[in-house]
N, C-alpha and C. Protein backbone atom coordinates (compact mmCIF):
# COMPACT_ATOMS: atom_id res chain seq x y z
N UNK A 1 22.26 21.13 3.47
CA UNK A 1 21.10 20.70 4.23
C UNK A 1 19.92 21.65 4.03
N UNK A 2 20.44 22.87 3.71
CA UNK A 2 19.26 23.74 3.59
C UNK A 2 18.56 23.80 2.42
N UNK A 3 19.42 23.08 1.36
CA UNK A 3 18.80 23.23 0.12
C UNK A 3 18.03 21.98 -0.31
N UNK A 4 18.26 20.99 0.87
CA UNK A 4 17.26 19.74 1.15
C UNK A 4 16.25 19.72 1.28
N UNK A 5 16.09 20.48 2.77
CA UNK A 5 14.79 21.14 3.49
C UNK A 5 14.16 21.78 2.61
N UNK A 6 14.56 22.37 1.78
CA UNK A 6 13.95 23.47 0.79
C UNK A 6 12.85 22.55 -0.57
N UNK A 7 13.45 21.79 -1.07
CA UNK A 7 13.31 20.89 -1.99
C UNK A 7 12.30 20.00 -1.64
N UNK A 8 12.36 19.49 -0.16
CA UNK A 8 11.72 18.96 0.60
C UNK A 8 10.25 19.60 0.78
N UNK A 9 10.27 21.03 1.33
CA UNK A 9 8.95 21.67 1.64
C UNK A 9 8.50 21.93 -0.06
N UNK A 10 8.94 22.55 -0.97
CA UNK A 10 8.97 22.62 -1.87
C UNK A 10 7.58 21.34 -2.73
N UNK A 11 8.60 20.29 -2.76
CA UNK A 11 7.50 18.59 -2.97
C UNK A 11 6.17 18.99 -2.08
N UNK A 12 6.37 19.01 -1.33
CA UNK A 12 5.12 18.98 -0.39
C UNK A 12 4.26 20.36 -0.37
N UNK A 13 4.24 21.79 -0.88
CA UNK A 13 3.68 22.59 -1.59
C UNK A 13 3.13 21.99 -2.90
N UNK A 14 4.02 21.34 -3.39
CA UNK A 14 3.39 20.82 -4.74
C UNK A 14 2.23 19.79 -4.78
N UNK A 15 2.74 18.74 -4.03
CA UNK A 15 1.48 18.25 -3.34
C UNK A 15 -0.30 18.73 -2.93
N UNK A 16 0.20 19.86 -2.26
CA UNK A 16 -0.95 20.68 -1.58
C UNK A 16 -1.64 21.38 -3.11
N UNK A 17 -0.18 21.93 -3.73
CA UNK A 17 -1.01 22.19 -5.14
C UNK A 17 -1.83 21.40 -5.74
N UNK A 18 -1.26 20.60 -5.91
CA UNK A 18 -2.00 19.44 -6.70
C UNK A 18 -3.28 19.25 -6.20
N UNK A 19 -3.84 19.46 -5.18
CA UNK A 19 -5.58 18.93 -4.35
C UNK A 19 -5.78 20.17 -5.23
N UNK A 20 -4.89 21.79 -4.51
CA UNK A 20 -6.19 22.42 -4.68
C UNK A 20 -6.77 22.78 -6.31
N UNK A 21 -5.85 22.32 -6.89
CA UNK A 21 -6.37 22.79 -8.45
C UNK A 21 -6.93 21.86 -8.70
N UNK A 22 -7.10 20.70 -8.56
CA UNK A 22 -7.95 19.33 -8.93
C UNK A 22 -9.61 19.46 -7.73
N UNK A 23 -9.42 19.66 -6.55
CA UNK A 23 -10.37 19.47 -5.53
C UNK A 23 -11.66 20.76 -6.27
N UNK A 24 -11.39 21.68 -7.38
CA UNK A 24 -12.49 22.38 -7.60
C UNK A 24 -12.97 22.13 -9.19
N UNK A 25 -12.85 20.89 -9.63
CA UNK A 25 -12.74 21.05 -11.26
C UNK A 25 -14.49 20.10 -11.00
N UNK A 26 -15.09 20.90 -12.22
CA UNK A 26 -16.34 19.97 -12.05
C UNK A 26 -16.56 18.43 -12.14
N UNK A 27 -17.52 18.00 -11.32
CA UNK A 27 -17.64 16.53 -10.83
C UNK A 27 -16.48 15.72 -10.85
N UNK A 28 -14.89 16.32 -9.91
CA UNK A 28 -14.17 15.44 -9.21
C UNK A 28 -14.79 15.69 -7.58
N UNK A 29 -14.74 14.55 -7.07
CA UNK A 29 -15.39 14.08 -5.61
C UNK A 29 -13.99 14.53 -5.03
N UNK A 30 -14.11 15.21 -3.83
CA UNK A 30 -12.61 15.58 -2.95
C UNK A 30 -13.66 15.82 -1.96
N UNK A 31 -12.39 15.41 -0.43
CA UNK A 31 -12.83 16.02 0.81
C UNK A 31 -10.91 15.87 1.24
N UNK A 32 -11.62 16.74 2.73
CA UNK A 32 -10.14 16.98 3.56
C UNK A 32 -10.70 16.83 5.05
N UNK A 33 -9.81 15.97 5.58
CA UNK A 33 -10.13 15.32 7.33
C UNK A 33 -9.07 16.21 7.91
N UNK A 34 -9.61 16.98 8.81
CA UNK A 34 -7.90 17.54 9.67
C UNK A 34 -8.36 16.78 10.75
N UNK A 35 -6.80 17.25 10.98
CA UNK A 35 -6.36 16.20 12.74
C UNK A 35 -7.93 16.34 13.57
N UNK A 36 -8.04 17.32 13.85
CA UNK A 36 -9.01 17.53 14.98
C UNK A 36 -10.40 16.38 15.03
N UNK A 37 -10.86 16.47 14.11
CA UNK A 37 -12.08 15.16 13.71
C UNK A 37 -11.04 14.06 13.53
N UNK A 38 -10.19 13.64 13.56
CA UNK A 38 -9.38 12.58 14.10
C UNK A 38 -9.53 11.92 15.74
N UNK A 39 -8.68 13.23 15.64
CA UNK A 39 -8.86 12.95 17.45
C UNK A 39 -10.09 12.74 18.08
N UNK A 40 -10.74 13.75 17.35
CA UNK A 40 -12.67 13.33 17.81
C UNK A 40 -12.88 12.47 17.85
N UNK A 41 -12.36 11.40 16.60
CA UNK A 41 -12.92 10.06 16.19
C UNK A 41 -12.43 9.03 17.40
N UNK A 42 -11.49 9.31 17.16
CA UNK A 42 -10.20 8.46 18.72
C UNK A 42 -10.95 8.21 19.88
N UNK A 43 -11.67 9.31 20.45
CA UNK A 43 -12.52 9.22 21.63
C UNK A 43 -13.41 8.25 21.45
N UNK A 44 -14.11 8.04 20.57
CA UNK A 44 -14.92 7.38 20.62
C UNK A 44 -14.78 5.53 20.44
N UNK A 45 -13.25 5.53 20.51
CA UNK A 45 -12.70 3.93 19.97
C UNK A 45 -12.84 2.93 21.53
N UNK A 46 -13.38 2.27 21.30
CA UNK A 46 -12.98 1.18 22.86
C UNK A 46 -11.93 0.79 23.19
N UNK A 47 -11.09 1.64 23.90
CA UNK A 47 -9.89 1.07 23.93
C UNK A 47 -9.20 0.42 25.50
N UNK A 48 -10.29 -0.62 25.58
CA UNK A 48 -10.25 -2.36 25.99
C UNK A 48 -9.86 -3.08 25.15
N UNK A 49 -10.73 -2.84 23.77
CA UNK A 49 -9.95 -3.62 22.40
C UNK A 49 -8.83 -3.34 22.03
N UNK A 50 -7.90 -3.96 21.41
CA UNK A 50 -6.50 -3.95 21.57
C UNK A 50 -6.62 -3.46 20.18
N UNK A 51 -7.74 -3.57 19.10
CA UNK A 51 -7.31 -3.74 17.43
C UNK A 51 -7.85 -2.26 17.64
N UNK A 52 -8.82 -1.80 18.51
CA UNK A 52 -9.62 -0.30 18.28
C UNK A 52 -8.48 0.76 19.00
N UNK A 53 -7.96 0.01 20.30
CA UNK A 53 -6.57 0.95 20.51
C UNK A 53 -5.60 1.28 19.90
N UNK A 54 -5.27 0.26 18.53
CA UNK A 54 -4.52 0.55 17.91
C UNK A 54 -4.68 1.70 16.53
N UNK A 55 -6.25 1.26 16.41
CA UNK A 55 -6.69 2.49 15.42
C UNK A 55 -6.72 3.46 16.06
N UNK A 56 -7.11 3.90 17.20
CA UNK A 56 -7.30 5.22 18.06
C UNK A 56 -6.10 5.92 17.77
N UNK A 57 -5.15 5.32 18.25
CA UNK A 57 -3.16 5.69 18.07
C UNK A 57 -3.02 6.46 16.82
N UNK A 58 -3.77 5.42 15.70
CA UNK A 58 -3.44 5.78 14.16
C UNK A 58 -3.95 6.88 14.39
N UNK A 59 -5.63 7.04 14.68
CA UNK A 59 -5.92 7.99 14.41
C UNK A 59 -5.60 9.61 15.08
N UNK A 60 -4.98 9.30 16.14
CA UNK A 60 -4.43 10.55 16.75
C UNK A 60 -3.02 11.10 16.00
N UNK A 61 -2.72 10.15 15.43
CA UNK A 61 -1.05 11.02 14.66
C UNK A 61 -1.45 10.98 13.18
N UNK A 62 -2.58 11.28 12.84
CA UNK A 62 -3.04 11.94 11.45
C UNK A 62 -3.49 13.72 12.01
N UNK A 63 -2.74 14.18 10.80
CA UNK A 63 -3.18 15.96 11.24
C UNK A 63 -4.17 16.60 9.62
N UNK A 64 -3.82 15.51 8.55
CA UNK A 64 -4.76 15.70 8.16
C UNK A 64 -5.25 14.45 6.39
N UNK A 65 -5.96 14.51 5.97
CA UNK A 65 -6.52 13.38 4.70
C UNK A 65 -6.93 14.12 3.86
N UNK A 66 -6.46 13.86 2.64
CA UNK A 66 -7.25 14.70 1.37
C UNK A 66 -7.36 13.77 0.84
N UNK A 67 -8.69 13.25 -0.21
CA UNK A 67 -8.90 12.80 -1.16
C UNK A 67 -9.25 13.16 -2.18
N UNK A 68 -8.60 12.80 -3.30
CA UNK A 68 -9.12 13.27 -5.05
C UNK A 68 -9.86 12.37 -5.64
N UNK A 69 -10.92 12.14 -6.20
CA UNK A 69 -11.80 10.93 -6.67
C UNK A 69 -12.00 11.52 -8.61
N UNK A 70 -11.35 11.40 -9.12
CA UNK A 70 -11.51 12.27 -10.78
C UNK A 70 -12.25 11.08 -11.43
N UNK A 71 -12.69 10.10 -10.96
CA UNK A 71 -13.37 8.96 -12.11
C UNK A 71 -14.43 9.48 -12.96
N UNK A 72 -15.09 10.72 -12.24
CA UNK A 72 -16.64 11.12 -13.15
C UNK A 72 -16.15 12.22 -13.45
N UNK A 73 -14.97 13.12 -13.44
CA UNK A 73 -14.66 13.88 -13.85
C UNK A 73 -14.65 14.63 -15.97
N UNK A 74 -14.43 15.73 -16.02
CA UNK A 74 -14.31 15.37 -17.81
C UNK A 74 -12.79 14.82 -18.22
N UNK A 75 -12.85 13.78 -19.20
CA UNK A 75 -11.75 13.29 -19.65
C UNK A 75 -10.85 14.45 -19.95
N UNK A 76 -11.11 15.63 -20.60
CA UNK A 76 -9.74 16.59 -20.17
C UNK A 76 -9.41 17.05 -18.74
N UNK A 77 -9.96 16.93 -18.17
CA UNK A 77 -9.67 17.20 -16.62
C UNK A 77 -8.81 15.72 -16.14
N UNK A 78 -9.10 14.71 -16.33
CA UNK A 78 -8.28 13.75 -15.98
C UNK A 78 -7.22 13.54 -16.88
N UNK A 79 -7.15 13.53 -18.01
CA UNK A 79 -5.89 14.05 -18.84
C UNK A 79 -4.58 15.09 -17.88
N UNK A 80 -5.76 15.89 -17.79
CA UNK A 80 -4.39 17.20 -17.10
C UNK A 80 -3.98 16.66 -15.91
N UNK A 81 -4.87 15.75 -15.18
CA UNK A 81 -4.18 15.42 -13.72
C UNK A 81 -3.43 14.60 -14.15
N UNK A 82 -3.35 13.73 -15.04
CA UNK A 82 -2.33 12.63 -15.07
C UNK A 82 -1.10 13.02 -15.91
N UNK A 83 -1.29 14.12 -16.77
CA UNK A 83 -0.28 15.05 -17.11
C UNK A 83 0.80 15.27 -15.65
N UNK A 84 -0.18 16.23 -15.26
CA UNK A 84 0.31 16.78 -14.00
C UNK A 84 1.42 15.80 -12.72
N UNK A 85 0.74 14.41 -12.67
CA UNK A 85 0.86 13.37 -11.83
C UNK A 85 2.44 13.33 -12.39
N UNK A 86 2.79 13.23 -13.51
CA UNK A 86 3.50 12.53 -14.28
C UNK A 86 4.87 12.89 -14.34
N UNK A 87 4.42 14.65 -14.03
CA UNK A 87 5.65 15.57 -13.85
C UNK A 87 5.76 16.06 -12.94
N UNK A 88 5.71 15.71 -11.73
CA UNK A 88 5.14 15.82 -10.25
C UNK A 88 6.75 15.35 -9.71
N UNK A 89 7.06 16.79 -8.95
CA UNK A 89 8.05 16.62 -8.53
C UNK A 89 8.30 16.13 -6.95
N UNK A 90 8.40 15.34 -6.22
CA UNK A 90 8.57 14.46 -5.10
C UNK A 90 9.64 14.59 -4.21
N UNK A 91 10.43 15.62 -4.64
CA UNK A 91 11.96 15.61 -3.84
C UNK A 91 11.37 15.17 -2.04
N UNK A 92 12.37 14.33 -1.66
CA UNK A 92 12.04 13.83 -0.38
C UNK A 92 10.65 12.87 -0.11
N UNK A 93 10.24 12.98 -0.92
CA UNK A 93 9.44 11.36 -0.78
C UNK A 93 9.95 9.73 -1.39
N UNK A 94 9.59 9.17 -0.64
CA UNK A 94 10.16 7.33 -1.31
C UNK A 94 9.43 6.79 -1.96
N UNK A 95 9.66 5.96 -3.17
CA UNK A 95 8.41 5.19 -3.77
C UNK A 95 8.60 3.97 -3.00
N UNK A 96 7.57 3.66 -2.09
CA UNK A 96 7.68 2.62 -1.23
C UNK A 96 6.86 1.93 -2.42
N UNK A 97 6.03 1.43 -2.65
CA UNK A 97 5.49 0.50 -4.12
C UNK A 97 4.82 1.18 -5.45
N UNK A 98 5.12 0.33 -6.18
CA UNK A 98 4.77 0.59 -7.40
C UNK A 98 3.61 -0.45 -7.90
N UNK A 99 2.48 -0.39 -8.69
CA UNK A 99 1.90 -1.57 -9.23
C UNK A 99 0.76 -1.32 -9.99
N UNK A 100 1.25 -2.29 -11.45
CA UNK A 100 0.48 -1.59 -12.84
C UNK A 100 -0.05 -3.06 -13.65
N UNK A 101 -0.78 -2.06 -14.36
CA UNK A 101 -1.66 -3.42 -15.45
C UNK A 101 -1.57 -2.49 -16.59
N UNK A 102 -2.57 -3.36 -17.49
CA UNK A 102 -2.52 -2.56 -18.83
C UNK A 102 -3.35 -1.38 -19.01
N UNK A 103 -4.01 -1.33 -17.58
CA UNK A 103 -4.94 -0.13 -17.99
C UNK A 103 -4.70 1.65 -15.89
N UNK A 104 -4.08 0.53 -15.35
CA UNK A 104 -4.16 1.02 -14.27
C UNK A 104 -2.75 1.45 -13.65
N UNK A 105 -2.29 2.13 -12.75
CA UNK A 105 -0.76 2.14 -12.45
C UNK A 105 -1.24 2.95 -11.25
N UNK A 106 -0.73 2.43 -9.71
CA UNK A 106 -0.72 3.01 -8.55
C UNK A 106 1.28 2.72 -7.70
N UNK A 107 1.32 4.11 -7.40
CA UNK A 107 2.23 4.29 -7.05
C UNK A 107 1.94 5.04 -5.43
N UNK A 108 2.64 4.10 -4.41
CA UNK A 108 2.76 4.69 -2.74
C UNK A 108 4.11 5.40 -2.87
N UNK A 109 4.04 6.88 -2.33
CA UNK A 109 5.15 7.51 -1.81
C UNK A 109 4.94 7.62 -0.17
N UNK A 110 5.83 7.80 0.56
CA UNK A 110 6.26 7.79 1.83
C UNK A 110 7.18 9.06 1.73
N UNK A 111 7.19 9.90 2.92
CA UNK A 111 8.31 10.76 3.60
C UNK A 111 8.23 10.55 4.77
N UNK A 112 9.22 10.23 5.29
CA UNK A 112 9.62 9.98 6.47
C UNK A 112 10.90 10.93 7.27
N UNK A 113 10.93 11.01 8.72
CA UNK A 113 11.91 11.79 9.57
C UNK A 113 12.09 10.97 10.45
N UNK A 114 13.10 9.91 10.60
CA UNK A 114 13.60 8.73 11.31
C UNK A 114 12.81 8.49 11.54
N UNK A 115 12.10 7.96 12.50
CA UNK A 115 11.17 6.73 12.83
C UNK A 115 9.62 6.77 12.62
N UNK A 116 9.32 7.58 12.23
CA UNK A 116 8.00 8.93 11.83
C UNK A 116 7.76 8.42 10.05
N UNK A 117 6.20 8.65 9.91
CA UNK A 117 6.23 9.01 8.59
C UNK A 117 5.58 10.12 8.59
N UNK A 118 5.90 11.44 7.85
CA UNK A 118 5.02 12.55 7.98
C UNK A 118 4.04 12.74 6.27
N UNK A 119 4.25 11.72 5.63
CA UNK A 119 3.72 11.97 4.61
C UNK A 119 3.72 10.71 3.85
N UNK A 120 2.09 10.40 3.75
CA UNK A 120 1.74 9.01 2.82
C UNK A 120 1.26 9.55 1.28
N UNK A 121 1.47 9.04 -0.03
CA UNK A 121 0.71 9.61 -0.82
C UNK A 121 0.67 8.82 -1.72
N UNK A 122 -0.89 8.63 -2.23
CA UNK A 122 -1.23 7.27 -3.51
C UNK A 122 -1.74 8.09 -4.26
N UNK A 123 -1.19 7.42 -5.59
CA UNK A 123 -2.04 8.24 -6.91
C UNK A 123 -1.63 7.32 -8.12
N UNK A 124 -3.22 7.09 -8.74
CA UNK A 124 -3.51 6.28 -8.62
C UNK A 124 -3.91 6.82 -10.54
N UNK A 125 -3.28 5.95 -11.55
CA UNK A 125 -3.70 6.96 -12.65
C UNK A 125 -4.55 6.09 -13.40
N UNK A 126 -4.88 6.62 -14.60
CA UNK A 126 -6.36 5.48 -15.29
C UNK A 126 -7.31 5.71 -15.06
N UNK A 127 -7.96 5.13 -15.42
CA UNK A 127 -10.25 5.52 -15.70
C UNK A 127 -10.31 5.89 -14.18
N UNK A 128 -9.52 5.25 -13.11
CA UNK A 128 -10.11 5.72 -11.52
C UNK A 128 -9.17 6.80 -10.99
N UNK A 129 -8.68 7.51 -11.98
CA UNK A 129 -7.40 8.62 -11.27
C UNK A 129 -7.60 9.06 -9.92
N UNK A 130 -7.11 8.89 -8.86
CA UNK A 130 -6.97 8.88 -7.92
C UNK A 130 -6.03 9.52 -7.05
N UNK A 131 -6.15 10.49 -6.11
CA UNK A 131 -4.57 10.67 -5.58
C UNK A 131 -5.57 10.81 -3.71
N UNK A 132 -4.73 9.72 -2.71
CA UNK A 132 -4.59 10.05 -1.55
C UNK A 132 -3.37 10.27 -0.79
N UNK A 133 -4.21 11.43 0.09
CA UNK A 133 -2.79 11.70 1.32
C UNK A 133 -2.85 11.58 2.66
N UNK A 134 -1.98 11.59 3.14
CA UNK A 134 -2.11 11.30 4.72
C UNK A 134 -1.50 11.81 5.64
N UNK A 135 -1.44 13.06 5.80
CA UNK A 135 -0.11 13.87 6.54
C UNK A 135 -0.14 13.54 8.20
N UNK A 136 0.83 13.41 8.80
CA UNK A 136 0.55 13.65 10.47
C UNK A 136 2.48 13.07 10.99
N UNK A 137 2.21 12.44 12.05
CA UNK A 137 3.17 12.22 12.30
C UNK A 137 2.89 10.29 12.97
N UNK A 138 3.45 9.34 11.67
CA UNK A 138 2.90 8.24 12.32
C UNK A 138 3.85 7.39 12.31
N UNK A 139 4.26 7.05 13.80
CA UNK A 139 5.58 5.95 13.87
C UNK A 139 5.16 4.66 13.25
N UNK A 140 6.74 4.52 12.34
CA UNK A 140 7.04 3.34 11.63
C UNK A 140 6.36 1.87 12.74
N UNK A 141 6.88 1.71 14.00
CA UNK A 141 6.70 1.23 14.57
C UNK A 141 4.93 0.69 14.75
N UNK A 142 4.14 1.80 14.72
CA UNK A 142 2.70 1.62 14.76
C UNK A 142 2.05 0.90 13.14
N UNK A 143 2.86 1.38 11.90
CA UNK A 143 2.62 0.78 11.12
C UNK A 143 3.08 -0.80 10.72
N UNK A 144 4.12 -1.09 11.37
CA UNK A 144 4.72 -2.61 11.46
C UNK A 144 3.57 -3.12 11.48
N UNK A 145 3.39 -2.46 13.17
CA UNK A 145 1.95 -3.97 14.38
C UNK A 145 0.85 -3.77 13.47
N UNK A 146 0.44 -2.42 12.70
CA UNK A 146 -0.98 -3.01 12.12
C UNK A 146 -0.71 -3.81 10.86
N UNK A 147 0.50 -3.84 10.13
CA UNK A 147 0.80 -4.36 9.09
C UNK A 147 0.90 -6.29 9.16
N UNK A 148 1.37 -6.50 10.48
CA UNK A 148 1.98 -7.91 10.73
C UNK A 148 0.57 -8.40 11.46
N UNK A 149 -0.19 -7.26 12.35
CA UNK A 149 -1.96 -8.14 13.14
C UNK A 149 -2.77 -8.22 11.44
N UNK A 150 -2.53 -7.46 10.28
CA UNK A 150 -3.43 -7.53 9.26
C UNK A 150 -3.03 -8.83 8.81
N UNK A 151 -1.84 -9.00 8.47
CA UNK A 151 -1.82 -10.45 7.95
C UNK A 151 -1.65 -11.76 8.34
N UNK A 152 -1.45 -11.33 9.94
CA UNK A 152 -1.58 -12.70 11.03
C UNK A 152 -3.41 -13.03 10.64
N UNK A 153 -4.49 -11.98 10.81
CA UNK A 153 -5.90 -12.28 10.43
C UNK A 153 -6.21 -12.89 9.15
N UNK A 154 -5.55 -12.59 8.08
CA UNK A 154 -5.77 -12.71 6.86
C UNK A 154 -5.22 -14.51 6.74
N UNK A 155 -3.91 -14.88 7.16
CA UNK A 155 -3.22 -16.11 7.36
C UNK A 155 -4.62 -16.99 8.04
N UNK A 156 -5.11 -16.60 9.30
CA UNK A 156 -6.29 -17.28 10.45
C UNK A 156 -7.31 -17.50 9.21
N UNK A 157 -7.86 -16.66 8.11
CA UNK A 157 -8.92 -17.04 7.47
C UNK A 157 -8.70 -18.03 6.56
């Protein structure tokens, strides 16, 4: 078990690696949301509305968001991230989907701790190389209801 946990934090250092050597390479676009401007945001949701209470929720069990944007980056700089992407070790994350064309390939990982996800991560390779994350602590349960109200709306249109 300990050499789980290990393997486990391990992936998720690598992860963190991965922003910070990409988040300073010239003209890739990156930012990072921590929890706190989350919760900020939360306050400000109407929550009379049932769809803004439910984002409020989301947004209180995010602790933090990184985004990598490498599209205007130099083609050896996106080379090395997708190098990098490629040999990117994941221990303890799930490939919850996969989905590719002839020019594009995005892959969702998930880590989860029973009913919790503590770790979302897209990356996203091709002319728009891409990698997002989503750390916090967000019950499976909260992602169902926004998953099943998104496509009950989508069905209504």
């Amino acid at each position: 078990m300990i050499a789980f946990s290990s393997a486990e934090a391990s992936a998720q250092s690598r992860v963190d690696q991965l922003y910070a050597n990409f988040s300073s390479c010239r003209n890739v676009e990156s930012f990072e949301l921590k929890g706190i401007l989350m919760r900020f945001a939360a306050g400000f949701m109407d929550h009379s509305d049932p769809d803004e209470e439910i984002a409020a929720q989301f947004l209180k069990s995010v602790d933090k968001i990184q985004v990598l944007d490498l599209s205007c980056c130099t083609e050896s700089d996106r080379e090395r991230f997708l190098s990098t992407v490629d040999q990117l070790q994941l221990d303890g994350y799930e490939l919850l989907m996969e989905a590719s064309d002839s020019e594009e390939n995005v892959k969702i990982f998930i880590k989860h701790k029973k009913d919790t996800i503590v770790d979302f991560l897209l990356l996203a390779s091709g002319d728009e190389a891409t990698m997002v994350r989503i750390n916090g602590k967000v019950p499976v349960s909260l992602l169902q209801y926004m998953t099943s109200e998104a496509q009950s709306k989508v069905a209504q249109n």
